[in-house]
Every structure is written in structure tokens, then in C-alpha cells.
N, C-alpha and C. Protein backbone atom coordinates (compact mmCIF):
# COMPACT_ATOMS: atom_id res chain seq x y z
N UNK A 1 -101.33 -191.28 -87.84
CA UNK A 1 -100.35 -191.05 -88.88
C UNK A 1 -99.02 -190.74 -88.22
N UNK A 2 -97.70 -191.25 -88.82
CA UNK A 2 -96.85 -191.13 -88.38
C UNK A 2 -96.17 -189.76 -88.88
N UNK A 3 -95.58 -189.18 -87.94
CA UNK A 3 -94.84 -188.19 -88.78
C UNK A 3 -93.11 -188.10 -88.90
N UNK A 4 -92.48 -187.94 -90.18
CA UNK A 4 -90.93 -187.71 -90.07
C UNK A 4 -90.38 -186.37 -89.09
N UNK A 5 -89.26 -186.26 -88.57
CA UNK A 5 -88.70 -185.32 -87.95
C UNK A 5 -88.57 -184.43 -89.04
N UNK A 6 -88.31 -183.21 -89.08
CA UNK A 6 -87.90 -182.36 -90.08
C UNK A 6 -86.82 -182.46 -90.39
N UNK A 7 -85.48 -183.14 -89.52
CA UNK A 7 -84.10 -183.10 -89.90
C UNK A 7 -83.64 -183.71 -90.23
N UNK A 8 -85.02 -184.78 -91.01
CA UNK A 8 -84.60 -186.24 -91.40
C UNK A 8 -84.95 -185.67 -92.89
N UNK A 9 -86.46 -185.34 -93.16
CA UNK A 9 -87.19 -185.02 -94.06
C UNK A 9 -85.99 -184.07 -95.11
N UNK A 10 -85.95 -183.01 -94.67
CA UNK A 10 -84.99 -181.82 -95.44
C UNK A 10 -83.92 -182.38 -96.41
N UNK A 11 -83.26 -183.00 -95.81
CA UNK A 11 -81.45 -183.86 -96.37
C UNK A 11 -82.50 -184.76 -97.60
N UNK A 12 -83.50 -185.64 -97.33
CA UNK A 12 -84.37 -186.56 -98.13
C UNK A 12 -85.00 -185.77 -99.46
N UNK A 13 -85.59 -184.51 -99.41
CA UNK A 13 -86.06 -183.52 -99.71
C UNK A 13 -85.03 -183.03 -101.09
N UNK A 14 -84.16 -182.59 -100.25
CA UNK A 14 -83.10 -182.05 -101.19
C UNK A 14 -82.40 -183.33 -102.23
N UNK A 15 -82.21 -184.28 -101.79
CA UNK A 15 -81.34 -185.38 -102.48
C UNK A 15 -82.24 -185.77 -103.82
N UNK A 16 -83.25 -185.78 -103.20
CA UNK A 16 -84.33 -185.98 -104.34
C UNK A 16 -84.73 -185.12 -105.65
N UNK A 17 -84.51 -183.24 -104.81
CA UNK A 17 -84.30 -182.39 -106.01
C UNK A 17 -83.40 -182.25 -106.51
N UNK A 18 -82.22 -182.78 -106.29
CA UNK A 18 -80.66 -182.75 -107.14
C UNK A 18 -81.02 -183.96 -108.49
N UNK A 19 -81.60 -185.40 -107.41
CA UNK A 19 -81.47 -185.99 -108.66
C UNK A 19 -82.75 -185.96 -109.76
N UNK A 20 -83.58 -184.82 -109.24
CA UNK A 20 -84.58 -184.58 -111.01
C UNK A 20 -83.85 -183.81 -111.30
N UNK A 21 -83.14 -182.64 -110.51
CA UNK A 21 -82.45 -181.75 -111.30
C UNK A 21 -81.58 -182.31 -112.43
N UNK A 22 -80.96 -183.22 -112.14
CA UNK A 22 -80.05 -183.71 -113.08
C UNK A 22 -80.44 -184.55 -114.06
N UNK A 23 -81.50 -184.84 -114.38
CA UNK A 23 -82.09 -185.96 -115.57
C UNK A 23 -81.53 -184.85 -116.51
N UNK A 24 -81.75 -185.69 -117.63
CA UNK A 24 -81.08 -185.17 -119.04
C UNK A 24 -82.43 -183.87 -119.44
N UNK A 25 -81.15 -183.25 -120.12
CA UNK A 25 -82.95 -182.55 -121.50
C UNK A 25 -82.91 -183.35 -122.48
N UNK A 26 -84.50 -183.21 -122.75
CA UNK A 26 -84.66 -184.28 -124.01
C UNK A 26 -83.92 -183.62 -125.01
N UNK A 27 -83.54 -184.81 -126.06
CA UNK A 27 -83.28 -183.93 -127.64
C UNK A 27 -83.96 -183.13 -128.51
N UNK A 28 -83.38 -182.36 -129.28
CA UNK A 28 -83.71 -181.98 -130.08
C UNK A 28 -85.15 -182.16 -131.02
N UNK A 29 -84.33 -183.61 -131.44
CA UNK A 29 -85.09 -184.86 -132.28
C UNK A 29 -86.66 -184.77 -131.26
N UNK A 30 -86.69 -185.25 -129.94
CA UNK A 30 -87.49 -185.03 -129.00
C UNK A 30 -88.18 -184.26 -128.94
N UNK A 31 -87.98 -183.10 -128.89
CA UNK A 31 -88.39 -181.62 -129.03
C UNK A 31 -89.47 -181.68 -130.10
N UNK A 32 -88.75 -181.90 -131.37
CA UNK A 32 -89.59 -181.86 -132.60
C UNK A 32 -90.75 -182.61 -132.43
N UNK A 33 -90.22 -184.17 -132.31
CA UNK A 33 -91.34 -184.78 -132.38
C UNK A 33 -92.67 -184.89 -131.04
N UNK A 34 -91.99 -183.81 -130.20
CA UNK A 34 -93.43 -183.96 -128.99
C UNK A 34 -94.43 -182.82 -129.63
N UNK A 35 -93.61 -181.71 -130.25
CA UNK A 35 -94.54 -180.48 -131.06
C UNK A 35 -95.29 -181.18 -132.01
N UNK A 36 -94.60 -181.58 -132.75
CA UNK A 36 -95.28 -182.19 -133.90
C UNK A 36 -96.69 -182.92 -133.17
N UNK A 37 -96.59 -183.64 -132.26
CA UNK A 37 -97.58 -184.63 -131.85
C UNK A 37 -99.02 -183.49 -131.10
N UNK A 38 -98.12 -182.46 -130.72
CA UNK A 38 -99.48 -181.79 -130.33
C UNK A 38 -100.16 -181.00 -131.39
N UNK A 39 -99.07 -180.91 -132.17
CA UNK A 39 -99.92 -180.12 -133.79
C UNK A 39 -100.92 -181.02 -134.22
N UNK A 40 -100.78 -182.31 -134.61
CA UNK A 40 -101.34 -183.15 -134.84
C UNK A 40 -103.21 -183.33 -134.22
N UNK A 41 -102.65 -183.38 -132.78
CA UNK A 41 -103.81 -183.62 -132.05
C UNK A 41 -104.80 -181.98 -132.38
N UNK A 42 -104.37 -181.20 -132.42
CA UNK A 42 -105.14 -179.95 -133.25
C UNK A 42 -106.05 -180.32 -134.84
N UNK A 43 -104.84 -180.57 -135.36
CA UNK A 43 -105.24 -180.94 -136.63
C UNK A 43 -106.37 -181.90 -136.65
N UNK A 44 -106.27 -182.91 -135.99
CA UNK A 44 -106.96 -184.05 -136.00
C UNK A 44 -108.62 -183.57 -135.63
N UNK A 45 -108.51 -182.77 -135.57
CA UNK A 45 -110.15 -182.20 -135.12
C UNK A 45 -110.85 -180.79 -136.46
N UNK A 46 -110.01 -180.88 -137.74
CA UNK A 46 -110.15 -180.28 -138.63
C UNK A 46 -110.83 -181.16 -139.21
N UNK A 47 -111.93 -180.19 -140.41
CA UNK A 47 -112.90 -180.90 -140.76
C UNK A 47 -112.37 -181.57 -142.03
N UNK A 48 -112.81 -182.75 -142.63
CA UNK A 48 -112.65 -183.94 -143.72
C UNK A 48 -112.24 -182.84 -145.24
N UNK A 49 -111.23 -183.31 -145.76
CA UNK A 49 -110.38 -182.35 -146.54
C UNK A 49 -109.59 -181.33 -146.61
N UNK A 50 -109.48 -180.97 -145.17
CA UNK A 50 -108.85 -180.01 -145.37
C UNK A 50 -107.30 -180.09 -145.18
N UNK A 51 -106.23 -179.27 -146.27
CA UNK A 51 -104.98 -179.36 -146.93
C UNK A 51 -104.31 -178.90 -145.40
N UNK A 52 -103.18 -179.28 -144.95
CA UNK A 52 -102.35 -178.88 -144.42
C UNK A 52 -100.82 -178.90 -145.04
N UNK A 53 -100.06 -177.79 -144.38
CA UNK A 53 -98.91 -177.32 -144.72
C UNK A 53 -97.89 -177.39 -143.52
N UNK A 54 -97.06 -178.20 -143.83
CA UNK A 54 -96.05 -177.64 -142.80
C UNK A 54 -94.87 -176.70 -143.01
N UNK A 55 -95.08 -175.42 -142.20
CA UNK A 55 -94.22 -174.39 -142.38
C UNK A 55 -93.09 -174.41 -141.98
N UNK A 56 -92.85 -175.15 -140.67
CA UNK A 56 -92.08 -175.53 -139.84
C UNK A 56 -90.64 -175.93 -140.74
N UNK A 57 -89.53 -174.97 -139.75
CA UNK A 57 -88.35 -174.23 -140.87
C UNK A 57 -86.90 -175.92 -140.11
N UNK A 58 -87.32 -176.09 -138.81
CA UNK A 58 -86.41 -176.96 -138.66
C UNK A 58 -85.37 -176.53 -137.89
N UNK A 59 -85.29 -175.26 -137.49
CA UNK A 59 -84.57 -174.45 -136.91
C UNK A 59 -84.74 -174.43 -135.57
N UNK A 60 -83.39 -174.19 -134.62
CA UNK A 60 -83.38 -174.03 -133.62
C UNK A 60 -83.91 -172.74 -132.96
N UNK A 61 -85.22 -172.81 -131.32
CA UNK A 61 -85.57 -171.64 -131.29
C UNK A 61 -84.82 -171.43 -129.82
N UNK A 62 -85.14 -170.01 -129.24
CA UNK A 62 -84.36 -169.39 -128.05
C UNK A 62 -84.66 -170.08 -126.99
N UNK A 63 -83.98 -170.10 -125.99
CA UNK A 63 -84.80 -170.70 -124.55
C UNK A 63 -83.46 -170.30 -123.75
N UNK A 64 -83.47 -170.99 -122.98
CA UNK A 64 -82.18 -170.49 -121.62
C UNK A 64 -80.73 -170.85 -122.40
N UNK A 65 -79.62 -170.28 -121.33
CA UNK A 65 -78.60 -170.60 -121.76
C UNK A 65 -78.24 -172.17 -122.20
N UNK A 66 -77.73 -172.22 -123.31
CA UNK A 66 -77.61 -174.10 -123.42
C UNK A 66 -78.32 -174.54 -123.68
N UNK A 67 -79.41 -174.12 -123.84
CA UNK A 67 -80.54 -174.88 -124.48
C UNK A 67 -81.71 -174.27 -125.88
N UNK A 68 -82.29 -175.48 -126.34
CA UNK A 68 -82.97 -174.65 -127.55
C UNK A 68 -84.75 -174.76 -127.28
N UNK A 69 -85.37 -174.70 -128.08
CA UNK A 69 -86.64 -175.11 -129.01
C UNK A 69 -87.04 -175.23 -130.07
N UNK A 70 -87.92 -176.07 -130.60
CA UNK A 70 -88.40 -175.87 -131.53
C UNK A 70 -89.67 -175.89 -131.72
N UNK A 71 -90.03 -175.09 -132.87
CA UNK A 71 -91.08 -174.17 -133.32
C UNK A 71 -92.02 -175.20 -134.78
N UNK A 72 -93.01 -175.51 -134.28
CA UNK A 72 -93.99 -176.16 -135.39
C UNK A 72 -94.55 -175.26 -135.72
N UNK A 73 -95.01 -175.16 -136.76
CA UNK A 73 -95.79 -173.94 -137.94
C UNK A 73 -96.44 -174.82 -138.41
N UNK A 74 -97.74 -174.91 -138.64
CA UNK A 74 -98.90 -175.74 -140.00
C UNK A 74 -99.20 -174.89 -140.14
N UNK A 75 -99.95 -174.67 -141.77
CA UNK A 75 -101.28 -174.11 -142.08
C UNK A 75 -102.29 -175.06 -142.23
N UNK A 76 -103.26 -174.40 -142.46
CA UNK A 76 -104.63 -175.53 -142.53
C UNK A 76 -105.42 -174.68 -143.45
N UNK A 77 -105.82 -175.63 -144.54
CA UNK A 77 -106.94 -174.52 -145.42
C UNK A 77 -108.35 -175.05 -145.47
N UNK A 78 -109.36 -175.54 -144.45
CA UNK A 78 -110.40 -176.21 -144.57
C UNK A 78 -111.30 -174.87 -145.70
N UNK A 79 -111.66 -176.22 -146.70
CA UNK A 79 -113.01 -175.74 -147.05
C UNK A 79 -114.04 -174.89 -146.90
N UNK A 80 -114.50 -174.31 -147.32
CA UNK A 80 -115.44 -173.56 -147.05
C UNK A 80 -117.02 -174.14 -146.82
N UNK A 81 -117.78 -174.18 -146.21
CA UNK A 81 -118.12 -173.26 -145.30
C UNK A 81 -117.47 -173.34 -144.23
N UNK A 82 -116.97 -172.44 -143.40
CA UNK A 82 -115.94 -172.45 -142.15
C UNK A 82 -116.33 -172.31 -141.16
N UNK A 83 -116.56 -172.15 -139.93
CA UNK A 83 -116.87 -171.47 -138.60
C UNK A 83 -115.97 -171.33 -138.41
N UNK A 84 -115.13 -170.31 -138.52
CA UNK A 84 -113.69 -170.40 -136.94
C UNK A 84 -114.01 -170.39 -135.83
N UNK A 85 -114.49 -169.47 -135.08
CA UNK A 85 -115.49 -169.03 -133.95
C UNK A 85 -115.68 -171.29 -133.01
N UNK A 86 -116.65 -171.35 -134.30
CA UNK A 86 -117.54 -172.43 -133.82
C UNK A 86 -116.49 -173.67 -133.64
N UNK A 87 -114.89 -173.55 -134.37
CA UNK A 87 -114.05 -174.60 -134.34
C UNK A 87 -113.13 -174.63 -133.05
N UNK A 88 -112.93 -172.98 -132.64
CA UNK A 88 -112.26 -172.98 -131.55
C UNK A 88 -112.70 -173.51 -130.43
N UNK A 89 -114.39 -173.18 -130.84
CA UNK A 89 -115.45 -173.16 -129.19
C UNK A 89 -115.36 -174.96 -129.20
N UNK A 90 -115.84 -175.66 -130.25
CA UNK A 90 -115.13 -177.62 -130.39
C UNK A 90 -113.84 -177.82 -129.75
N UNK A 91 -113.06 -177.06 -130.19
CA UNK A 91 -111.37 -177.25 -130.14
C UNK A 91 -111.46 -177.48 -128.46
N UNK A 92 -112.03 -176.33 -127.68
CA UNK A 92 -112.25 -176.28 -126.36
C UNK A 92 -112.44 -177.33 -125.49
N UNK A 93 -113.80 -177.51 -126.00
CA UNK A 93 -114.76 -178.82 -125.71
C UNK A 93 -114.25 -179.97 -125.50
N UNK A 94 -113.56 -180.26 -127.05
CA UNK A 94 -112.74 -181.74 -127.01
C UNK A 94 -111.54 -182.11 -127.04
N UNK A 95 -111.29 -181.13 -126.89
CA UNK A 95 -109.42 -181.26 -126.23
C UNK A 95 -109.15 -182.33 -124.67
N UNK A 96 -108.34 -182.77 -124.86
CA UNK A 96 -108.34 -183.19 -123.35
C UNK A 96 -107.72 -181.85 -122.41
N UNK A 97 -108.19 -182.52 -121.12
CA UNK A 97 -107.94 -181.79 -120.06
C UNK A 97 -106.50 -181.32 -119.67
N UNK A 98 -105.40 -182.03 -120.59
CA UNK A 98 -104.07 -181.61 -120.51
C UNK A 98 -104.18 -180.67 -120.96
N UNK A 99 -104.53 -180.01 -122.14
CA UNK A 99 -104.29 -178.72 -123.29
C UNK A 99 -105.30 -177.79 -122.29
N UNK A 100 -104.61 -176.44 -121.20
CA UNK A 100 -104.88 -175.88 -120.70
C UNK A 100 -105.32 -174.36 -121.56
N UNK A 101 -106.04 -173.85 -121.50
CA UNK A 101 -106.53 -172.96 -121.90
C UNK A 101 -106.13 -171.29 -120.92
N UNK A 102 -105.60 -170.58 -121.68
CA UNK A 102 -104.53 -169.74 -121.47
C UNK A 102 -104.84 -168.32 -121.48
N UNK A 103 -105.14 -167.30 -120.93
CA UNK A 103 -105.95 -165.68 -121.32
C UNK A 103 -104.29 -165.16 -121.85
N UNK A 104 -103.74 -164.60 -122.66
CA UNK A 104 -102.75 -164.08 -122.84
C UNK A 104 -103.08 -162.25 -122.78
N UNK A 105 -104.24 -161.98 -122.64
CA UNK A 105 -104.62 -160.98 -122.42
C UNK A 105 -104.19 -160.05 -123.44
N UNK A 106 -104.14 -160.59 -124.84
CA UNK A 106 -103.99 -159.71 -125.96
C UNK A 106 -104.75 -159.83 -126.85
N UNK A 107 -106.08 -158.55 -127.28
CA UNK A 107 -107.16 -159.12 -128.10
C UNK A 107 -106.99 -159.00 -129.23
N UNK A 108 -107.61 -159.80 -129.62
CA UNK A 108 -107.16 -160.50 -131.48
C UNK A 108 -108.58 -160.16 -131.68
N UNK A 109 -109.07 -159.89 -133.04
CA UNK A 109 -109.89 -159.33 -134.36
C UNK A 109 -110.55 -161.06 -134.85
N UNK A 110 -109.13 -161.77 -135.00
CA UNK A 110 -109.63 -162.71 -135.42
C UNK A 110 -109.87 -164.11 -134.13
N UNK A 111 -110.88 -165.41 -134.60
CA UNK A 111 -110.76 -166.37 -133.92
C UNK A 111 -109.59 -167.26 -132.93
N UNK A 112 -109.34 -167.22 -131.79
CA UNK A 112 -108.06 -167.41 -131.91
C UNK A 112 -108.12 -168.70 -130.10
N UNK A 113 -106.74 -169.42 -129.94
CA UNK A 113 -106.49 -170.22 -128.70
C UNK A 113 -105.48 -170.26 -128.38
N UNK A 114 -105.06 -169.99 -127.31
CA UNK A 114 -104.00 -170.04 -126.61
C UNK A 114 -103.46 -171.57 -125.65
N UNK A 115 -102.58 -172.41 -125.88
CA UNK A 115 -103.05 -173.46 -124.75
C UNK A 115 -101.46 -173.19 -123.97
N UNK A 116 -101.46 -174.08 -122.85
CA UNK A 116 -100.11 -174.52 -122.44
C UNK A 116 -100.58 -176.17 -122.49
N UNK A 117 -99.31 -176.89 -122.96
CA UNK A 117 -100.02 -178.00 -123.26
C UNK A 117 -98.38 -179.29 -122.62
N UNK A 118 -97.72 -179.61 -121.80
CA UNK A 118 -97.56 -180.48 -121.36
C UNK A 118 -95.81 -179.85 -121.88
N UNK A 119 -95.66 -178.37 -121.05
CA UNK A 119 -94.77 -177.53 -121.01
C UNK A 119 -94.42 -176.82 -122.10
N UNK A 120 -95.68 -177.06 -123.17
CA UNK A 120 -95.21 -176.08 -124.66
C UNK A 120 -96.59 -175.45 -124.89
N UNK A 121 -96.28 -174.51 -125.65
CA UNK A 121 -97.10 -173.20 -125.86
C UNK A 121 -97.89 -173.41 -127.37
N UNK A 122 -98.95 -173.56 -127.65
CA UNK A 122 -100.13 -173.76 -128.48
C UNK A 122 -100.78 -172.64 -128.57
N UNK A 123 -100.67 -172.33 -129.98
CA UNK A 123 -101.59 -170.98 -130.46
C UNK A 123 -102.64 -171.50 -131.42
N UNK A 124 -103.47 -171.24 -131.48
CA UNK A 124 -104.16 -171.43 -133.07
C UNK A 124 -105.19 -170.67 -133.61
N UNK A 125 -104.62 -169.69 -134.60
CA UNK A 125 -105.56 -168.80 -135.15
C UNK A 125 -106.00 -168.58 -136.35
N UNK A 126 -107.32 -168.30 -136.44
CA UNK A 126 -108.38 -168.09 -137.44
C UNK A 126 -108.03 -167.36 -138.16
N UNK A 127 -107.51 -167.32 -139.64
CA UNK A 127 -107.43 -165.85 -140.18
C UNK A 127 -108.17 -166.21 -141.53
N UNK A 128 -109.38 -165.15 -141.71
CA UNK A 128 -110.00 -165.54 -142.77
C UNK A 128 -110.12 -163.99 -143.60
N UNK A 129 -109.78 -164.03 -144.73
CA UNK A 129 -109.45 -162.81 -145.39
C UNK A 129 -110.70 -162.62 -146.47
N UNK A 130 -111.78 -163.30 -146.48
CA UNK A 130 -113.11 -163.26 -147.63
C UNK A 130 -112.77 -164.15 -148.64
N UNK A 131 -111.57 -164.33 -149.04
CA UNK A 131 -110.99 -165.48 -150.20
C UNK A 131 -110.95 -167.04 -149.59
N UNK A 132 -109.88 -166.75 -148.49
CA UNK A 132 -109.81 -168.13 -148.32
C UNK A 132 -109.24 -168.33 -146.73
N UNK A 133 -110.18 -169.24 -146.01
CA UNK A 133 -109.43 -169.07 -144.19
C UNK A 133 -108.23 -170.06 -143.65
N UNK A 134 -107.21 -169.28 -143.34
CA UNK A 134 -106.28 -170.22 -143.05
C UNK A 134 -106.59 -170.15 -141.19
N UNK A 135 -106.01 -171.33 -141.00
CA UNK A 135 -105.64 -172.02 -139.74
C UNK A 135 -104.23 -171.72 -139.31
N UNK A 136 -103.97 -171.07 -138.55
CA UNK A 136 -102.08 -171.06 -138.11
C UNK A 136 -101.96 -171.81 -137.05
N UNK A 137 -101.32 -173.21 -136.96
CA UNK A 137 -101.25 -173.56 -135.65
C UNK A 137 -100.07 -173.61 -135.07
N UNK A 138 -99.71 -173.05 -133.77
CA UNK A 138 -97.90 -172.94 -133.93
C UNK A 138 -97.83 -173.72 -132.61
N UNK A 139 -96.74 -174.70 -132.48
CA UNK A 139 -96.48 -175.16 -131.18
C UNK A 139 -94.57 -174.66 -131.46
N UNK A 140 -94.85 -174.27 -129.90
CA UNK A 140 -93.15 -173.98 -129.51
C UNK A 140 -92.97 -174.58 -127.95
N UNK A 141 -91.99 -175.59 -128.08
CA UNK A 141 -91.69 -176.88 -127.62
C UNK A 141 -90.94 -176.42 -126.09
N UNK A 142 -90.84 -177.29 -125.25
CA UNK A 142 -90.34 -177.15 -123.71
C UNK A 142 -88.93 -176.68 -124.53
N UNK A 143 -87.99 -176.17 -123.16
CA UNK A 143 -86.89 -175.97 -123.78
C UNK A 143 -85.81 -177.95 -123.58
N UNK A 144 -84.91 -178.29 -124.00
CA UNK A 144 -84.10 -179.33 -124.79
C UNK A 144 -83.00 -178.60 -125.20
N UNK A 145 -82.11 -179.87 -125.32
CA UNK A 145 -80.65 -179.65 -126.16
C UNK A 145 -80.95 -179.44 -127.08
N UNK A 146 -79.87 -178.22 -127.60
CA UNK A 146 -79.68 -177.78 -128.87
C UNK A 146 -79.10 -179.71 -129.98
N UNK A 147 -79.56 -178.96 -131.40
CA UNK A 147 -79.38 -180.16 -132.26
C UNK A 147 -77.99 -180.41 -132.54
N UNK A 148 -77.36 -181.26 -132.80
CA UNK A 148 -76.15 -181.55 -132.88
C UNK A 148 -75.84 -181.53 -134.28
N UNK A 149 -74.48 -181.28 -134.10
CA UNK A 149 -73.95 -180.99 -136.02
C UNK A 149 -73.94 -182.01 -136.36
């Protein structure tokens, strides 16, 4: 194997992190629609009838200077009989191997998932009150340019 000098490598090294540094942030528009797509892929593993809601306000969320996110909200009202428990432990199972599974080390009462999922943050929790169990699924998106007026 051949090897580069180091004082060749370094200058090569760096030129290369300037120019990812400088690619664009995605849009806004972008933003939305990559959340949306991972809400989706959640959803898509809810059982046959069940109503979804999108809560999702449209609004710009916090992230670094100059830049935003945005925040997907669904509800989900599957039918009864429910497992939450048994949907998360599926959710697990058949997720692909991108949707990383996350300890946030804060214990919840109710059924609940944490992911990091392809630089955005995936929650989804069980809340079942004896009436009726909702699904909260929230994705909050890499950070992106703020939306334009």
C-alpha cells in the first residue's frame, strides 16, 4: 500500500472540509417535507383504520444562529383493541436500520420511542387515558434555512 506524505494529505484534507462546509442548508420547504416523510414511515406501520391528525402548526422551530426547524406533530387514534407496548416493540423490529433507537434517559409511565433518524429527532408516544389511545408522533427536522416571506 502506498502511503501519502502528511504535508500533502492535510492542505487535501482541509480543502475538502471547506467545500462540505459550504454546501447550502436545505430549505425550509425541505425541512418540512423530509419530517413529514419520516412521520409517515411511522404511521405506515399503524394498524388498518386508524384516523390521523396533523397537528403540525407550520411554524418555524429554534436551531443555531440563522437557521430554523421544523416540527411535525400527528395524532393517531387506532382502534381499539390497542397494544402500545406491543406497537412500539413492532415499531423496533421493523423500522429500518437508519431510525436509531435512542435512551433519552427520562422515564415515561406511558409506551414510548425515541429515534435519531437521518439528523432529526423522532418521538412516539403511547398515551392511553381508558377512553381512547392516542399516538403522538413528533419529528423535529435537521436544522435548514429559515422560510422566506
Amino acid at each position: 500500500m502506498r502511503s501519502t506524505p502528511l504535508r500533502f494529505a492535510l492542505p487535501t484534507i482541509a480543502a475538502a472540509s471547506l467545500i462540505v462546509g459550504c454546501s447550502p442548508l436545505p430549505s425550509f420547504d425541505q425541512l418540512e417535507s423530509e419530517s413529514r416523510a419520516a412521520a409517515q414511515a411511522i404511521a405506515d406501520h399503524l394498524p388498518p383504520g386508524t384516523e390521523v391528525e396533523d397537528r403540525s402548526t407550520g411554524e418555524e422551530g429554534p436551531c443555531g444562529r440563522g437557521t430554523a426547524s421544523y416540527t411535525q406533530h400527528w395524532a393517531a387514534y387506532p382502534a381499539p383493541p390497542f397494544d402500545g407496548e406491543e406497537f412500539i416493540a413492532t415499531l423496533i423490529r421493523e423500522l429500518p436500520d437508519e431510525f436509531v433507537v435512542v435512551d433519552t434517559g427520562v422515564p415515561m409511565s406511558d409506551p414510548n420511542l425515541a429515534m435519531d433518524y437521518r439528523g432529526m429527532t423522532l418521538d412516539v408516544i403511547v398515551e392511553d387515558d381508558q377512553v381512547q389511545t392516542i399516538l403522538d408522533i413528533l419529528v423535529i427536522s435537521r436544522c435548514g434555512s429559515p422560510p422566506t416571506e
